[in-house]
Protein backbone atom coordinates (compact mmCIF):
# COMPACT_ATOMS: atom_id res chain seq x y z
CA UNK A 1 111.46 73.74 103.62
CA UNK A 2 112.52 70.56 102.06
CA UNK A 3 110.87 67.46 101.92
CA UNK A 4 111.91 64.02 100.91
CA UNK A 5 115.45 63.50 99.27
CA UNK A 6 115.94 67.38 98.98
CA UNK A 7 112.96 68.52 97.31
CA UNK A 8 111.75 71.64 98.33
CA UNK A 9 107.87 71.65 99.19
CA UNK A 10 105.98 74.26 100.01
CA UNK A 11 103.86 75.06 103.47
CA UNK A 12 103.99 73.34 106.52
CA UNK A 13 105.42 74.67 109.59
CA UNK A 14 106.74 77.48 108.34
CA UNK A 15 103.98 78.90 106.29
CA UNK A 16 101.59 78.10 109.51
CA UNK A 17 104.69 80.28 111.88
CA UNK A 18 105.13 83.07 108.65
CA UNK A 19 101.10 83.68 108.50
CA UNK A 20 100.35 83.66 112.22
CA UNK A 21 103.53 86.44 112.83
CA UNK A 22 101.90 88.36 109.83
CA UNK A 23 98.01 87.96 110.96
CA UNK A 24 99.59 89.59 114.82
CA UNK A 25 101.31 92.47 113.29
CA UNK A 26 98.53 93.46 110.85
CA UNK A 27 95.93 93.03 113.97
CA UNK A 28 98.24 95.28 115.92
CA UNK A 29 98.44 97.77 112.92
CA UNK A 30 94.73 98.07 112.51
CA UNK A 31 94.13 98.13 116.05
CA UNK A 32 96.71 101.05 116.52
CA UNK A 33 94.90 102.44 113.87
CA UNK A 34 97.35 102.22 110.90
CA UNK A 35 95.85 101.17 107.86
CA UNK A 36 98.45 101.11 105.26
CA UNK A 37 101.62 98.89 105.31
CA UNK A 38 105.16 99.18 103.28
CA UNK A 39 107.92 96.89 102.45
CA UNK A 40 110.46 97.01 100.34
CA UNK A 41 111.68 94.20 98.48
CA UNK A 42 115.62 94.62 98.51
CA UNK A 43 117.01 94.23 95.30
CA UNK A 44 120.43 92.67 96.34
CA UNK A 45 120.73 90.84 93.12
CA UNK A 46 118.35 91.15 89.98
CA UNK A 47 116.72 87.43 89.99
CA UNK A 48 116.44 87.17 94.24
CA UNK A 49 114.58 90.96 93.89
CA UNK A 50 111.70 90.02 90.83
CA UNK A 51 111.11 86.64 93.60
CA UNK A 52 110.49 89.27 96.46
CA UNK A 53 108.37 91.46 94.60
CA UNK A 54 106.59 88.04 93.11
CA UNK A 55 106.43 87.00 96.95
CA UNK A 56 105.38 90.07 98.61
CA UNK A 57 102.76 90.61 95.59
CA UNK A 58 101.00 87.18 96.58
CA UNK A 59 100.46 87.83 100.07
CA UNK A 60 98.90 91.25 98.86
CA UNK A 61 101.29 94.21 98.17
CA UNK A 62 101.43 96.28 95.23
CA UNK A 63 104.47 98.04 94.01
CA UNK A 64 104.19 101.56 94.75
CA UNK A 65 107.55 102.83 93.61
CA UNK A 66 111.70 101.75 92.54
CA UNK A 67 114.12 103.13 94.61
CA UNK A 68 117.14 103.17 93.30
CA UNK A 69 118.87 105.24 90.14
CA UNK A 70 116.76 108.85 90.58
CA UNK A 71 119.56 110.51 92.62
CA UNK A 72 117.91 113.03 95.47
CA UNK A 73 114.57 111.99 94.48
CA UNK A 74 115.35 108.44 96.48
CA UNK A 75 116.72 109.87 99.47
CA UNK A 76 114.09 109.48 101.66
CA UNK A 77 113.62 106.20 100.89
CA UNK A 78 117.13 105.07 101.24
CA UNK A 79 117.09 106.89 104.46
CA UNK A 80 114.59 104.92 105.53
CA UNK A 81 115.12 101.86 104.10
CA UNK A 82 118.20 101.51 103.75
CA UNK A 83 118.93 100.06 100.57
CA UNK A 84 117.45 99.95 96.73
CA UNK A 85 114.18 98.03 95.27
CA UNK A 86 110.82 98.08 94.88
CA UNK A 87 108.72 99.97 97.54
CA UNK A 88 105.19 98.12 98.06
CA UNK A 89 102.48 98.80 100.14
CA UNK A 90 99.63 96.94 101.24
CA UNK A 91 95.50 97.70 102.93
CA UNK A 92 95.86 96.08 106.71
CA UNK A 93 92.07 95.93 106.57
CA UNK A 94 92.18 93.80 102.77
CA UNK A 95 95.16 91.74 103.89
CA UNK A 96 93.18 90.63 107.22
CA UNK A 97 90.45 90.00 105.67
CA UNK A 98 92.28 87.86 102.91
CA UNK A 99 94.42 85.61 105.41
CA UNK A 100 92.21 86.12 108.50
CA UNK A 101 90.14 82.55 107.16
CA UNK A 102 93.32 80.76 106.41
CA UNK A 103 95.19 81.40 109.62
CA UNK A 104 91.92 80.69 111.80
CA UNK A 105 91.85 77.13 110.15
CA UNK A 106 95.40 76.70 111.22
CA UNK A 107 94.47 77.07 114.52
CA UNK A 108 91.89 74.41 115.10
């Protein structure tokens, strides 16, 4: 998002849209009874990868394991995800109960 003259600034619109899609698909998870999500933070290029795993680590998932460079050990996970990184999961119960507050104040 950028702000005056350029500057990027954080929040606003698009943190309010970003938690709100994230609060309905955990909700849905724990209601379909999941209660472990994974993501996998592409590593397309070294820098734009360690901000992914920096990113996905805020909002509450841990690295689990890097896929990429173990030969047939990493098929599955290519398989699935497609591509190389850092594999991270996440609770659905802890992460809705970490952002459930700050997305119910964004909607008053």
């Amino acid at each position: 998002m950028r702000g005056e003259e350029g500057a990027r600034v954080r929040g606003g619109a698009g943190l309010a849209v970003g938690l709100l899609l994230g609060g309905a698909v955990f909700s849905h998870a724990h209601a379909a009874g999941c209660s472990k999500a994974e993501i996998l933070a592409i590593n397309d290029d070294d820098a734009w990868h360690e901000r992914l795993v920096r990113y996905y680590n805020f909002f509450g998932f841990e690295p689990v394991v890097r896929v990429g460079g173990r030969g047939l050990a990493d098929l599955p996970h290519l398989l699935v995800w497609g591509g190389e990184g850092t594999r991270m999961d996440a609770d659905v119960a802890a992460m809705l109960g970490k952002w459930g507050p700050s997305i119910r104040r964004g909607s008053r």
